[in-house]
Protein backbone atom coordinates (compact mmCIF):
# COMPACT_ATOMS: atom_id res chain seq x y z
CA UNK A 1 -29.80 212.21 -39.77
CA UNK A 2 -32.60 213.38 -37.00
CA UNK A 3 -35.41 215.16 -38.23
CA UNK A 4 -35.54 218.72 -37.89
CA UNK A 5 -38.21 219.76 -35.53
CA UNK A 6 -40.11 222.83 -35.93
CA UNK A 7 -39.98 225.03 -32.91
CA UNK A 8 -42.40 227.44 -32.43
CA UNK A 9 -41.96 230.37 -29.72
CA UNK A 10 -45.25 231.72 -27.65
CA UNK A 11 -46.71 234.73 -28.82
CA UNK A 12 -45.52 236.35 -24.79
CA UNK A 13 -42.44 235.45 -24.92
CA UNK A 14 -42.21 237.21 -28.26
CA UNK A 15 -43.95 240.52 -26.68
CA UNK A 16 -42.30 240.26 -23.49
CA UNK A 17 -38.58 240.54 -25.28
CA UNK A 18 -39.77 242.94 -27.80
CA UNK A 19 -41.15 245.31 -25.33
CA UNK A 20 -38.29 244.75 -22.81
CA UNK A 21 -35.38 244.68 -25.37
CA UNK A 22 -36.68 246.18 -28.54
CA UNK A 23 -34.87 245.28 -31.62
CA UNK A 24 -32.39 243.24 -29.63
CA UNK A 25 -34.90 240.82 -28.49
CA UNK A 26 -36.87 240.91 -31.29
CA UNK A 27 -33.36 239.92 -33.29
CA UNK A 28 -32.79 237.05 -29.94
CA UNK A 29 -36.23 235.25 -30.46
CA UNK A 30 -36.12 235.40 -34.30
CA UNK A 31 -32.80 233.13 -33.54
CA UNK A 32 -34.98 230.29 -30.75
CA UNK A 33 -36.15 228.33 -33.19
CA UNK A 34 -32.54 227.94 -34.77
CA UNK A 35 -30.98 227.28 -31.18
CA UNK A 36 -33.48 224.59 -30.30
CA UNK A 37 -33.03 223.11 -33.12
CA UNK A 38 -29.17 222.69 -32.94
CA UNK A 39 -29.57 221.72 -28.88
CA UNK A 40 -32.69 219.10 -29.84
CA UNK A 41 -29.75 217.78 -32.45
CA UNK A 42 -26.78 218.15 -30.03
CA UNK A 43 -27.80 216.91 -26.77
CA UNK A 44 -30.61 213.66 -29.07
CA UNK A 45 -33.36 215.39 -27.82
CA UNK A 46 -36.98 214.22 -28.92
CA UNK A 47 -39.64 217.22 -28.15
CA UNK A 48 -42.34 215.61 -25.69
CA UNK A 49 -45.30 218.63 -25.80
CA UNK A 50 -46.17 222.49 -26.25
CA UNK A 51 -43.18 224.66 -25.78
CA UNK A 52 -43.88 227.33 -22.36
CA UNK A 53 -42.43 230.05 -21.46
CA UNK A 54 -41.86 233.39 -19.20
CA UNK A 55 -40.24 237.10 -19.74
CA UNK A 56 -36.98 236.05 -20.52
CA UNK A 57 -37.34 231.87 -21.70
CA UNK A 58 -37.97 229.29 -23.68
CA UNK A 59 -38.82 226.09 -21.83
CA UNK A 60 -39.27 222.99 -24.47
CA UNK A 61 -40.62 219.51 -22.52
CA UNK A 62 -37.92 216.97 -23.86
CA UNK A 63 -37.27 213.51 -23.67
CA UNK A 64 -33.66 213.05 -23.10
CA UNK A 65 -32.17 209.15 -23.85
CA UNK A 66 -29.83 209.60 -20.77
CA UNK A 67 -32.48 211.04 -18.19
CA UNK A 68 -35.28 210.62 -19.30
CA UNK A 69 -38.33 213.35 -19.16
CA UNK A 70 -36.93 216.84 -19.46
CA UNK A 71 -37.04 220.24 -20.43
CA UNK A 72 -34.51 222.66 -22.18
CA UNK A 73 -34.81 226.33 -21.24
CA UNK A 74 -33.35 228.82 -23.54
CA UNK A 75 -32.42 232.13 -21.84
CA UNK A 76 -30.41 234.86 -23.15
CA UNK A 77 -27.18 235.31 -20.69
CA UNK A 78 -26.82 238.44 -18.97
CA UNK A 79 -25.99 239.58 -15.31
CA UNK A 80 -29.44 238.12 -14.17
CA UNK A 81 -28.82 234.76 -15.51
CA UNK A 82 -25.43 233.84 -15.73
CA UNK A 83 -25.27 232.52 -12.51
CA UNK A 84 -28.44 229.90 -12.67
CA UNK A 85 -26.44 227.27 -13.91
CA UNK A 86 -23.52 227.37 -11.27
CA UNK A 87 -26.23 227.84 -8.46
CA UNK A 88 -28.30 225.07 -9.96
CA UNK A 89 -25.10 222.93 -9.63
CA UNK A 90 -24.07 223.90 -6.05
CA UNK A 91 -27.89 223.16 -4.53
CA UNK A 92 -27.60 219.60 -5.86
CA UNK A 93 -31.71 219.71 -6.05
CA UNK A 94 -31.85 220.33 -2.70
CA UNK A 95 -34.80 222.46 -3.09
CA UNK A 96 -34.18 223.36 -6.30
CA UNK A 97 -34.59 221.62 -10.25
CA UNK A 98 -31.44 219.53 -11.07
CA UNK A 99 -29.19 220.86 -13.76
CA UNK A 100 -28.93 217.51 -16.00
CA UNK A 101 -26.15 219.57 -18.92
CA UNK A 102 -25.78 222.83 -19.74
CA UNK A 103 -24.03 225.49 -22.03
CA UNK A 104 -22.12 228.25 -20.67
CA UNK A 105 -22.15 230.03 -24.40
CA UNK A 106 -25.58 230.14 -25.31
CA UNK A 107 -27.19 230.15 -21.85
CA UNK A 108 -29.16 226.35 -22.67
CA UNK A 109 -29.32 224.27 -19.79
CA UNK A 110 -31.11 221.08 -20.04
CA UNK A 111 -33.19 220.54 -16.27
CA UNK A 112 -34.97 217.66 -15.12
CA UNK A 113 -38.71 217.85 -15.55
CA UNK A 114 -40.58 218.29 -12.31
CA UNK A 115 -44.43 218.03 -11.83
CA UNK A 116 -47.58 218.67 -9.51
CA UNK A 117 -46.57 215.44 -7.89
């Protein structure tokens, strides 16, 4: 069995959801830990730093044992992000971050990691 990991989420994330989406994403980033959690387990994902985020995600830096450095963003889906995976997969990362997996369900997509290089 992997060891559980203990996620933590950034203190903006938490504000930005509770002042955008009041109880609802309150309720939505009480459940990130949980969902990392089962995606670090799912997809044998070892955490590789501090979690970041924006407005609307979690972004985790990941090692992944088929790609390598990575990161798994957690985004609730809605009309504004629904899409990102399907676009992700039609630009190839031509000009954009390569989708390595994702999950159509809970939004996760796993995305290679890119840096100032």
């Amino acid at each position: 069995m992997r060891p559980r990991y203990r996620v933590v989420v950034p203190e903006p994330l938490r504000r930005a959801q509770a002042s955008y989406h009041g109880e609802a994403g309150r309720a939505w980033v009480a459940g990130l830990p949980a969902l990392a959690e089962s995606y670090l387990e799912r997809w044998q994902l070892r955490l590789d730093g501090a979690p970041r985020c924006g407005d609307c995600a979690l972004v985790l830096p990941v090692i992944s044992p088929a790609h390598g450095p990575a990161v798994l963003k957690l985004q609730a889906v809605d009309d504004e992000t629904r899409g990102e995976p399907l676009a992700l997969q039609t630009w190839r990362a031509d000009g954009a971050v390569r989708l390595l997996r994702h999950d159509h369900t809970s939004g996760a997509m796993l995305l290679e990691r890119l840096d100032a290089e």
